[in-house]
Protein backbone atom coordinates (compact mmCIF):
# COMPACT_ATOMS: atom_id res chain seq x y z
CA UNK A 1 -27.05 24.70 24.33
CA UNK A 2 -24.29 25.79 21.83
CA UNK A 3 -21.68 24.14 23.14
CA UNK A 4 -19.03 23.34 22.10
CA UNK A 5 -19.42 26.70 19.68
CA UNK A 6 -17.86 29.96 22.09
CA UNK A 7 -16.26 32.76 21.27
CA UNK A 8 -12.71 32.96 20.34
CA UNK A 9 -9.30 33.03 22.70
CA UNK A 10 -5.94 32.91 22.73
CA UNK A 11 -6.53 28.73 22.35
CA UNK A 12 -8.08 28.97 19.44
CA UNK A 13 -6.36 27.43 16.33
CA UNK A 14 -6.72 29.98 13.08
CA UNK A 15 -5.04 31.05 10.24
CA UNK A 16 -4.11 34.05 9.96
CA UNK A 17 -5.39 35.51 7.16
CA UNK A 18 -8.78 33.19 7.86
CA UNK A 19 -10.72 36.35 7.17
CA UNK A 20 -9.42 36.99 3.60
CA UNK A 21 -9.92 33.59 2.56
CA UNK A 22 -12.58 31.66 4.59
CA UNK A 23 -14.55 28.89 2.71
CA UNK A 24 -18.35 29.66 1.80
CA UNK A 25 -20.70 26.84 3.06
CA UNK A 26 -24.23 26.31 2.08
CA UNK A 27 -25.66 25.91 4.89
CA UNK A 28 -26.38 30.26 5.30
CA UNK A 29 -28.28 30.16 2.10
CA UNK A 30 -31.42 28.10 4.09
CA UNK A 31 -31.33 30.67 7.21
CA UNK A 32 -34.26 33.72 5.83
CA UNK A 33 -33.93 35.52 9.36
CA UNK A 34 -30.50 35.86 9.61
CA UNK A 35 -30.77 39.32 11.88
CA UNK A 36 -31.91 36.18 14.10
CA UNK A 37 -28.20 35.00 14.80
CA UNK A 38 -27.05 38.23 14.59
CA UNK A 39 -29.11 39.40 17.59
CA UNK A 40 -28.22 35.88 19.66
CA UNK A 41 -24.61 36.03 18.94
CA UNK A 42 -23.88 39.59 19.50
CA UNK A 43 -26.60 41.24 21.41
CA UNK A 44 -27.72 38.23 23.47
CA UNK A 45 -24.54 36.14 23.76
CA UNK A 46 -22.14 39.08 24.00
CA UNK A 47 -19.80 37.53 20.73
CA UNK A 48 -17.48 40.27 18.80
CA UNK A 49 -18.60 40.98 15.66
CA UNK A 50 -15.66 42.37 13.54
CA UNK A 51 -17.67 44.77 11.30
CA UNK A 52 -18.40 45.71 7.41
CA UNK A 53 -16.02 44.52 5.30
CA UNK A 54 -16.61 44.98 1.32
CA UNK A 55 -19.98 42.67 0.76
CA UNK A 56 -20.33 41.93 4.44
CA UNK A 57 -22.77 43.23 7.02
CA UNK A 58 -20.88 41.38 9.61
CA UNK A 59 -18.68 39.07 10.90
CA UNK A 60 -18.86 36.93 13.44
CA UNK A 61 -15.36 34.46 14.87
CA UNK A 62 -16.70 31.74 16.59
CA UNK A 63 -14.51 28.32 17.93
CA UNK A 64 -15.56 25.20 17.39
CA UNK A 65 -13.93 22.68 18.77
CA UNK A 66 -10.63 24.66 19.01
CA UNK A 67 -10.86 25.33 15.42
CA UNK A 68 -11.62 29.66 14.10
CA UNK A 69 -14.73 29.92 11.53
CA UNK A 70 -17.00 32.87 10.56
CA UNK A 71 -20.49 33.69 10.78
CA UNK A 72 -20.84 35.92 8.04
């Protein structure tokens, strides 16, 4: 149902430093339960979440279409 979103592999095109300088959408601001995709990427999908990092309760690298975002 989420394809093509999976979890991340050696395919998967990023930069490097994607998780210093990712790009804020606005699409987060319209999701109220957010512990909602927390709990169905992590806990029910098995995805990595990459931890706290300075203003972030998590972090979760996804691939789409090849391509490295974050679900932040």
């Amino acid at each position: 149902i989420l394809f093509p979103i999976k979890q991340v592999d050696d395919n998967t095109k990023a930069n490097e430093k994607l998780l210093f300088f990712a790009e804020r959408s606005d699409a987060g601001r319209e999701i109220q339960d957010y512990y909602l995709v927390y709990f169905l990427f992590v806990n029910l999908l098995g995805f990595r979440d990459t931890g706290r990092f300075e203003k972030l309760a998590w972090s979760i690298p996804i691939d789409f279409n090849g391509k490295a975002f974050l679900i932040e």
